[in-house]
Protein backbone atom coordinates (compact mmCIF):
# COMPACT_ATOMS: atom_id res chain seq x y z
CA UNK A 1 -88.27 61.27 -13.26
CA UNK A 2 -91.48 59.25 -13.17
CA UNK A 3 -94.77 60.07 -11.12
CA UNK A 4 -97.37 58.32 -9.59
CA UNK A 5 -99.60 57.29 -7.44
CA UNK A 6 -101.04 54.21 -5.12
CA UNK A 7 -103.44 53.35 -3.14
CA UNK A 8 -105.37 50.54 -0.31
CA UNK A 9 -108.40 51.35 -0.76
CA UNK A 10 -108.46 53.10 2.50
CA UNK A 11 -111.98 52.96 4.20
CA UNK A 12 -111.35 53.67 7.71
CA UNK A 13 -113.58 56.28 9.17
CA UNK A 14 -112.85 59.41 8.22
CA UNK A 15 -111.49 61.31 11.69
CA UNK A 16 -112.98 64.06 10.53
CA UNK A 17 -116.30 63.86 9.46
CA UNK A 18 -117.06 59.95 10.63
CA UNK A 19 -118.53 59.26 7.83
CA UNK A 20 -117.47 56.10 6.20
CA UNK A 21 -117.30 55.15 2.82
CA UNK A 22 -118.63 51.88 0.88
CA UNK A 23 -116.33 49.13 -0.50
CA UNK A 24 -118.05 49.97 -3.58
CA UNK A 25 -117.88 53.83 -3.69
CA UNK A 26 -113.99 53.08 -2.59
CA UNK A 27 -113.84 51.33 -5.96
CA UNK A 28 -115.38 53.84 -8.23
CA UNK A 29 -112.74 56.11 -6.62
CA UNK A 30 -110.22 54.25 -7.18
CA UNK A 31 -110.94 53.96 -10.84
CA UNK A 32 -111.64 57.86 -10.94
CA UNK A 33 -108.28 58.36 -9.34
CA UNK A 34 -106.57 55.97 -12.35
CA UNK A 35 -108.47 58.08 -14.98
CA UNK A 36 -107.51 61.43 -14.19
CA UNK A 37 -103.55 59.95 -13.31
CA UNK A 38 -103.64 59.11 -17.04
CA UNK A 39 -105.31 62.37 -18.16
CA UNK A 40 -102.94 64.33 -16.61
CA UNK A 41 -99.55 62.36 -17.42
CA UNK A 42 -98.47 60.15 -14.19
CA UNK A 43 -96.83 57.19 -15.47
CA UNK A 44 -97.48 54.77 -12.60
CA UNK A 45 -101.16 53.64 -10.99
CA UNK A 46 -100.87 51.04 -8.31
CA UNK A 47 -102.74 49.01 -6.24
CA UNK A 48 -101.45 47.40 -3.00
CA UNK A 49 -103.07 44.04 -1.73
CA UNK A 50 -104.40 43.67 1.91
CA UNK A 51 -106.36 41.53 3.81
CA UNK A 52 -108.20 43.88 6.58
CA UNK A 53 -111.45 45.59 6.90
CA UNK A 54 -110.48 49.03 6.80
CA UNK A 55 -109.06 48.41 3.22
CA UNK A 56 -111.13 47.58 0.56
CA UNK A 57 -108.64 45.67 -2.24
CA UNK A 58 -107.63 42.14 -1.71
CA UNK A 59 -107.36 41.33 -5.25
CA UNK A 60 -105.15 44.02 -6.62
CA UNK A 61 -105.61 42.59 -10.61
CA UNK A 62 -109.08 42.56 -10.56
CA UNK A 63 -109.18 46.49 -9.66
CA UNK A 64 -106.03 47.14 -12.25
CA UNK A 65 -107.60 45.17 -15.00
CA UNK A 66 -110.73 47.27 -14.82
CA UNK A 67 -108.10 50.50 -14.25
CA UNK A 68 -106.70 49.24 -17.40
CA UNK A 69 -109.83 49.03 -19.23
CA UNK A 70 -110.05 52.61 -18.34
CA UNK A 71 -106.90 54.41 -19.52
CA UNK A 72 -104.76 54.83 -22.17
CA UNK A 73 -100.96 55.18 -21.33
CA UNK A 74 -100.41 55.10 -17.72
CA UNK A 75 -98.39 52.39 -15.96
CA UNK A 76 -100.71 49.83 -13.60
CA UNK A 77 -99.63 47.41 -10.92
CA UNK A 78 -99.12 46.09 -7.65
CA UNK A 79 -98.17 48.10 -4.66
CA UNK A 80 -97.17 45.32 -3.43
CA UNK A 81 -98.33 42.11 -3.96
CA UNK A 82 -97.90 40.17 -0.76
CA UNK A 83 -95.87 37.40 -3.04
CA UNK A 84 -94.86 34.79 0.58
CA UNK A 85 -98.64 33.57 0.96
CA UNK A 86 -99.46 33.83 -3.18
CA UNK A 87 -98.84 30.97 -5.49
CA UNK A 88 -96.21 32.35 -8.29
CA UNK A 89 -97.82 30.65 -11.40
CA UNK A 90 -101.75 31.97 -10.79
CA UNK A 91 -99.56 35.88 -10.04
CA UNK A 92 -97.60 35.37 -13.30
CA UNK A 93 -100.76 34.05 -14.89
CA UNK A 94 -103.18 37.09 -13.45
CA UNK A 95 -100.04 39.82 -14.31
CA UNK A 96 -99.67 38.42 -17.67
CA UNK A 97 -103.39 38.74 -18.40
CA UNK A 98 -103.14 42.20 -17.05
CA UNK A 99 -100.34 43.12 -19.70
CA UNK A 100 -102.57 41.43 -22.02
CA UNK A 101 -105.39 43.86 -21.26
CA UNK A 102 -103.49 47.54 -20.93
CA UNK A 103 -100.99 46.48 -23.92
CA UNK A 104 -98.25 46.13 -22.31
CA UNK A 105 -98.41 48.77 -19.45
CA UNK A 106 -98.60 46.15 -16.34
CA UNK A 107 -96.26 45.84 -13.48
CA UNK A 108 -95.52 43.77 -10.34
CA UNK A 109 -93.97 44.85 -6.79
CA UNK A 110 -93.40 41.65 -5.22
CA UNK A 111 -93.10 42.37 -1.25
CA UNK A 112 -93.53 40.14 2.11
CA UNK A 113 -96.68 42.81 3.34
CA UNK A 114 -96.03 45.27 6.34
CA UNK A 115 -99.32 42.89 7.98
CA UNK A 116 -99.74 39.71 8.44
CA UNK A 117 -103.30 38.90 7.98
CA UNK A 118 -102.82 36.92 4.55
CA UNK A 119 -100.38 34.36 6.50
CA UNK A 120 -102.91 32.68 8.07
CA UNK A 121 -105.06 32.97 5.42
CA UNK A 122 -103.52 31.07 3.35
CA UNK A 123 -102.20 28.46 5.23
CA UNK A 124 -98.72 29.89 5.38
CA UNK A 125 -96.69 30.05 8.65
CA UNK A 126 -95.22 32.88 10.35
CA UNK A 127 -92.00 31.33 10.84
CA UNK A 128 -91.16 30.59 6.88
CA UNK A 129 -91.27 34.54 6.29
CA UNK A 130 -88.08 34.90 4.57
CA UNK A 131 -87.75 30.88 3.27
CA UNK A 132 -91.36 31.47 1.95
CA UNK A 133 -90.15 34.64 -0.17
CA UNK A 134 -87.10 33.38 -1.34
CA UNK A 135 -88.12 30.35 -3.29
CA UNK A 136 -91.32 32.28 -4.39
CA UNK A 137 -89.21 35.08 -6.13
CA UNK A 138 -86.87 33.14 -7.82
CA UNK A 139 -89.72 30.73 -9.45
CA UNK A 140 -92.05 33.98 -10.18
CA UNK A 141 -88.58 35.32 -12.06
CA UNK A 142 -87.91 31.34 -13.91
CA UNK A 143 -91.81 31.86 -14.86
CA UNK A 144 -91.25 35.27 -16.84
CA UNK A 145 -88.44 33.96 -18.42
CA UNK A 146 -89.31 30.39 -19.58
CA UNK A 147 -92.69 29.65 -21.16
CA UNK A 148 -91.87 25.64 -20.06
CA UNK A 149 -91.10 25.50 -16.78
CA UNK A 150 -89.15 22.59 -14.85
CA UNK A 151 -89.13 23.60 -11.09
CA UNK A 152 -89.34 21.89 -7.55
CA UNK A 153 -89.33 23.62 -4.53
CA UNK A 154 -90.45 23.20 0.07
CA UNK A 155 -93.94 25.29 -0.44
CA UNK A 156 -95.69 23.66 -3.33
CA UNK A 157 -95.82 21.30 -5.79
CA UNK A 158 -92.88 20.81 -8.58
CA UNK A 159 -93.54 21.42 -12.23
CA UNK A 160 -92.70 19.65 -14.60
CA UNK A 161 -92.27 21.20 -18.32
CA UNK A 162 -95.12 22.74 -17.07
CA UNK A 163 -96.57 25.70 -19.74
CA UNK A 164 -97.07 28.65 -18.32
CA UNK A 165 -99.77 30.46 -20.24
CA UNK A 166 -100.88 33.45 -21.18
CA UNK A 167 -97.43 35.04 -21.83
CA UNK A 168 -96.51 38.77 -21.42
CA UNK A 169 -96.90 41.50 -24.38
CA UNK A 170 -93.51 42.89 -23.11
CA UNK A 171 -90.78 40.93 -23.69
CA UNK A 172 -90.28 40.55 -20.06
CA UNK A 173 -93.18 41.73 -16.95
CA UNK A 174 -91.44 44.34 -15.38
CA UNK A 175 -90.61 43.17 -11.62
CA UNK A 176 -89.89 45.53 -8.84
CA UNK A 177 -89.11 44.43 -5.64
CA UNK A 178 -90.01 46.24 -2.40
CA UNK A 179 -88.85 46.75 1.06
CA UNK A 180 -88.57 49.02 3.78
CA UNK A 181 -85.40 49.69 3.66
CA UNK A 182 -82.91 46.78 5.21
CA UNK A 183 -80.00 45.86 3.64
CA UNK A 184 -81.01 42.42 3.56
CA UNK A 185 -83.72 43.21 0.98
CA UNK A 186 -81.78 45.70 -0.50
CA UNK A 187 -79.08 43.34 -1.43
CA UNK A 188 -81.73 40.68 -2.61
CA UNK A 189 -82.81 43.07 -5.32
CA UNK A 190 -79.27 43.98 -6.30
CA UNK A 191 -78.45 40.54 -6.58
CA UNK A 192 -81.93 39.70 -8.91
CA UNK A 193 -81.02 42.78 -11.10
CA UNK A 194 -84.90 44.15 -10.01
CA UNK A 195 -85.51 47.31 -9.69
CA UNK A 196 -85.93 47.64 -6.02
CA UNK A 197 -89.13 50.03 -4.80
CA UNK A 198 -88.21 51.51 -1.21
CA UNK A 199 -91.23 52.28 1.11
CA UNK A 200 -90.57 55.82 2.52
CA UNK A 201 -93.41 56.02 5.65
CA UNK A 202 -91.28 57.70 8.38
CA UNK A 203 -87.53 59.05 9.12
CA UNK A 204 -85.24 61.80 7.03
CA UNK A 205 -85.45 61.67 3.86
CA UNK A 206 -81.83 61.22 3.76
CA UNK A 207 -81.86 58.18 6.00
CA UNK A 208 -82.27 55.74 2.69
CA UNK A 209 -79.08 57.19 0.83
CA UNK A 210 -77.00 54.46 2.12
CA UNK A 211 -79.18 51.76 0.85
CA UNK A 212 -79.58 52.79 -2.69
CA UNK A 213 -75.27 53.15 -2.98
CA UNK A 214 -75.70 49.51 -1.80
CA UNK A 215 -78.03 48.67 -4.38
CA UNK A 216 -76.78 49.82 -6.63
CA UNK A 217 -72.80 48.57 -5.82
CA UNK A 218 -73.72 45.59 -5.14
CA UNK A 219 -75.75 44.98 -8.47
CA UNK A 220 -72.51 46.22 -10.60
CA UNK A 221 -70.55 43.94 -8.59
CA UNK A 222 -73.47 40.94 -9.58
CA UNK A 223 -73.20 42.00 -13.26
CA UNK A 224 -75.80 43.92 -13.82
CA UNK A 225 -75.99 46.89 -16.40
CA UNK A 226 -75.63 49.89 -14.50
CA UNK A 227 -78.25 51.90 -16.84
CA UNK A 228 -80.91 49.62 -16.58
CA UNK A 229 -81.16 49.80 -12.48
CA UNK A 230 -84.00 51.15 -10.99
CA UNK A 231 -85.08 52.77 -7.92
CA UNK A 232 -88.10 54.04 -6.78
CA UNK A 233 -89.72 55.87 -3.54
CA UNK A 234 -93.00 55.55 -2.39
CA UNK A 235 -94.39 58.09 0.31
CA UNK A 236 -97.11 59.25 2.07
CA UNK A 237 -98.73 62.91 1.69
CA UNK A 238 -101.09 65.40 0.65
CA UNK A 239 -100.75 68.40 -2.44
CA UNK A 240 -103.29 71.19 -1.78
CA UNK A 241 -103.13 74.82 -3.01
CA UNK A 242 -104.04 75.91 0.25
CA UNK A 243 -103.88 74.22 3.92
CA UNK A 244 -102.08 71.16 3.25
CA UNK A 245 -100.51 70.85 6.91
CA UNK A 246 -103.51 71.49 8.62
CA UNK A 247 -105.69 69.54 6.63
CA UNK A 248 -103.63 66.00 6.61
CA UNK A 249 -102.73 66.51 10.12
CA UNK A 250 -105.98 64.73 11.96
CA UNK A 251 -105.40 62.00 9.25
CA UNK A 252 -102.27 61.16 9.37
CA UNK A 253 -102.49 61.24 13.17
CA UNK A 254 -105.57 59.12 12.84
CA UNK A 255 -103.55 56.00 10.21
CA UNK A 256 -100.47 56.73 12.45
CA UNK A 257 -102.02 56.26 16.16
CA UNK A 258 -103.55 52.66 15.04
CA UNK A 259 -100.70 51.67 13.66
CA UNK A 260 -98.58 52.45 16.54
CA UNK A 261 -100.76 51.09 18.70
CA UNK A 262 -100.70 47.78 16.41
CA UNK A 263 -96.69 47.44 16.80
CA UNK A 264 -95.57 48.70 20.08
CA UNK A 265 -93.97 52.10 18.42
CA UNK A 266 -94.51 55.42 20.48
CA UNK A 267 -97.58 57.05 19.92
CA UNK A 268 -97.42 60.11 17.46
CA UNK A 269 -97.87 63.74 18.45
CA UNK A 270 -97.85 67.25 16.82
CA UNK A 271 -94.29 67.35 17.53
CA UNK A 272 -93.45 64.09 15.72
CA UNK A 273 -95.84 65.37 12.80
CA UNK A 274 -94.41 68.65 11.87
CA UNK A 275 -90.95 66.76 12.30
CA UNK A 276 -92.31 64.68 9.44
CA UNK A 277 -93.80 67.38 7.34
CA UNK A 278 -90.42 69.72 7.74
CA UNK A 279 -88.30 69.39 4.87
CA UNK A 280 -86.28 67.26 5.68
CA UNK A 281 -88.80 64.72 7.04
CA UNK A 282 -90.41 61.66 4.68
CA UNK A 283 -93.79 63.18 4.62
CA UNK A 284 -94.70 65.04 1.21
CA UNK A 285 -97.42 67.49 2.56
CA UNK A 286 -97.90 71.29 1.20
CA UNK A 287 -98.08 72.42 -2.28
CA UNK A 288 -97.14 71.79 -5.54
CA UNK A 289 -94.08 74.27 -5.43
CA UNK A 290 -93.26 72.62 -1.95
CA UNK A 291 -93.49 69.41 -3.12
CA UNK A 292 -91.20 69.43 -6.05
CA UNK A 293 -88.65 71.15 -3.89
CA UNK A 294 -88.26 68.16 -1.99
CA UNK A 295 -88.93 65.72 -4.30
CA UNK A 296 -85.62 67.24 -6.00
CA UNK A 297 -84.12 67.47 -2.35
CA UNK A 298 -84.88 63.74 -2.18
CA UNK A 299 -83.28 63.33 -5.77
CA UNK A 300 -80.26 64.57 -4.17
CA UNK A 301 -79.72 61.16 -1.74
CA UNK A 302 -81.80 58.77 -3.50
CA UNK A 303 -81.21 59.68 -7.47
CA UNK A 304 -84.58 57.58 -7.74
CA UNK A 305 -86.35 57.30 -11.19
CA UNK A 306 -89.35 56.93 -9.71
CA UNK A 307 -91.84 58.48 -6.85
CA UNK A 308 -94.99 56.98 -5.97
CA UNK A 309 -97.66 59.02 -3.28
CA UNK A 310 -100.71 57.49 -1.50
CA UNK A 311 -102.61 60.05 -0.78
CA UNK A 312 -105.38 59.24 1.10
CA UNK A 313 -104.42 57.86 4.71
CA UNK A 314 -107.50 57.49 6.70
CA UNK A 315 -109.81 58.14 3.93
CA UNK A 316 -108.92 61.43 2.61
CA UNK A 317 -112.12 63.08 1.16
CA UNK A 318 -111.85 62.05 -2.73
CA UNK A 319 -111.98 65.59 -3.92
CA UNK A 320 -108.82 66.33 -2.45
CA UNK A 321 -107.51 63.53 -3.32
CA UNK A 322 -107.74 64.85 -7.39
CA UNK A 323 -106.57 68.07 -6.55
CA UNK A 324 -103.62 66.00 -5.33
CA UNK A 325 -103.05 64.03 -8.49
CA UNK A 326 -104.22 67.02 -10.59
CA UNK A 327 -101.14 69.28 -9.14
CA UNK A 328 -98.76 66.21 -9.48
CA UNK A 329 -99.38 66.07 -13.07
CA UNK A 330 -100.02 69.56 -14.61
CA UNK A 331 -97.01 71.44 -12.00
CA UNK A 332 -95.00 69.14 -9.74
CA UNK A 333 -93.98 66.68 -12.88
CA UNK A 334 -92.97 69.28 -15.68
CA UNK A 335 -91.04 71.45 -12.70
CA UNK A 336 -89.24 68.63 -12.18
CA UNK A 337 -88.44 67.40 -14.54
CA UNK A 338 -87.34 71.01 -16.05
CA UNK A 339 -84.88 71.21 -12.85
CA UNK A 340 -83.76 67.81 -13.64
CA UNK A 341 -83.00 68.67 -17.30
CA UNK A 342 -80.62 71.43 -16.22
């Protein structure tokens, strides 16, 4: 089982304290964050792209490629890249740098963004939301494969034997592909032989069982090589020694009451939070002895190589942050991993 971690770049006010960190001080703890993930043997660092104020990344690669510059063995990438308003060649381009940098260590989670902030942004329309990731995937997949590239497409120009330059260390830039869960997007992935990256913010943790059997059906029924499927988790949570309920509680209510608000979903309440935090629920809040229990519970429906945590909704205080990361690496990973060697 692989570990890890991602972030925003959350800068919201904290709901605690009001205080409000910089864009910059966000950065250096971003970077601090990546440094200890490495030092204490996480495999995966990512960085997810939005286009808001209370996050501080827009530009995922720039922040990996300094990450990069920073560690030594750790996995970087996207969390997601918001591929349906990005141009394909300038991500393969900035990705394939980015392997260039951390020698081979980078990765890409191509998504279609939970917001949609970047749409107009970028001059893409609301309406093309599935067209617009369709034909983006497939070219971003004909670009790591070919380093001459003949394509034409509805949502920019054609190539034509067009070199696409620099090229990856690995063989291949490994591609996940995210969603929240619908079979729709679960079956793309299957189809594309991508490891597929499911975003775990709410529910049972049993609820996504069903789409990972798909998955991974419908991928042997494609073609694809059983062994080399993939699936990851990525949830929301807080590891403490001490207090981990309490202390995440005003936060999470904080992130989850704006985004409720935002979509028209009912408003959270204690009720709905310890719900989440029970153990059967998708949040991973308590301690490290806790946490692997129902990571492995998880393991049980999902038999996921991969878990990814953002830790700090509503701008966690750093230091508990680390103490998160910390206990992911020196206790929750080798437990795990012992109970999964049984």
């Amino acid at each position: 089982m692989e570990l890890g971690i991602f972030s925003f770049g959350d800068i919201h006010p904290n709901p605690v304290t009001g205080e409000r960190t910089s864009v910059q001080q966000r950065m250096a703890d971003l970077l601090e964050r990546a440094r200890l993930a490495d030092e204490v043997g996480l495999h995966y660092f990512g960085i997810g792209e939005h286009h808001r104020p209370d996050y501080a990344v827009s530009a995922p690669a720039m922040v990996l490629a300094s990450a990069a510059a920073q560690t030594k063995h750790i996995r970087i990438g996207s969390a997601v890249t918001v591929l349906s308003t990005e141009d394909p060649v300038r991500v393969y381009q900035q990705f394939a740098t980015l392997d260039q940098l951390s020698g081979g260590r980078a990765e890409l989670t191509a998504g279609r963004g939970s917001f949609i902030e970047s749409y107009p942004l970028f001059g893409a329309r609301l309406q093309d939301y599935d067209e617009l990731y369709n034909e983006k995937i497939q070219l971003l997949l004909e670009l790591d494969r070919h380093e001459y590239v003949t394509w034409s497409g509805k949502f920019r120009p054609a190539l034509e034997n067009a070199r696409i330059l620099p090229r990856t260390v690995q063989e291949n830039l490994d591609i996940w592909i995210a969603t929240g869960g619908t079979p729709e997007s679960t079956a793309r992935a299957a189809v594309l032989g991508k490891p597929v990256m499911y975003a775990m913010l709410g529910g049972a943790i049993n609820s996504f069982s069903q789409h990972q059997q798909l998955y991974r059906r419908t991928a042997v029924e494609q073609g694809h090589d059983a062994d080399h499927l993939k699936v990851g988790v990525s949830s929301v949570g807080l590891i403490l020694r001490h207090d981990a309920h309490e202390t995440y509680y005003p936060y999470w209510m904080d992130s989850m009451s704006r985004i409720s608000a935002e979509r028209g979903f009912p408003a959270p309440d204690r009720q709905s939070y310890d719900m989440q935090a029970s153990d059967r629920g998708a949040l991973f809040v308590g301690n490290a002895e806790q946490i692997t229990e129902k990571i492995l519970r998880l393991h049980e429906f999902m038999g996921h190589d991969r878990q990814i945590f953002q830790l700090d909704f509503s701008s966690i205080p750093q230091q508990q942050v680390l103490e998160s990361i910390e206990l992911l690496g020196t206790e929750i990973l080798p437990a795990v991993n012992k109970e999964l060697g049984r």
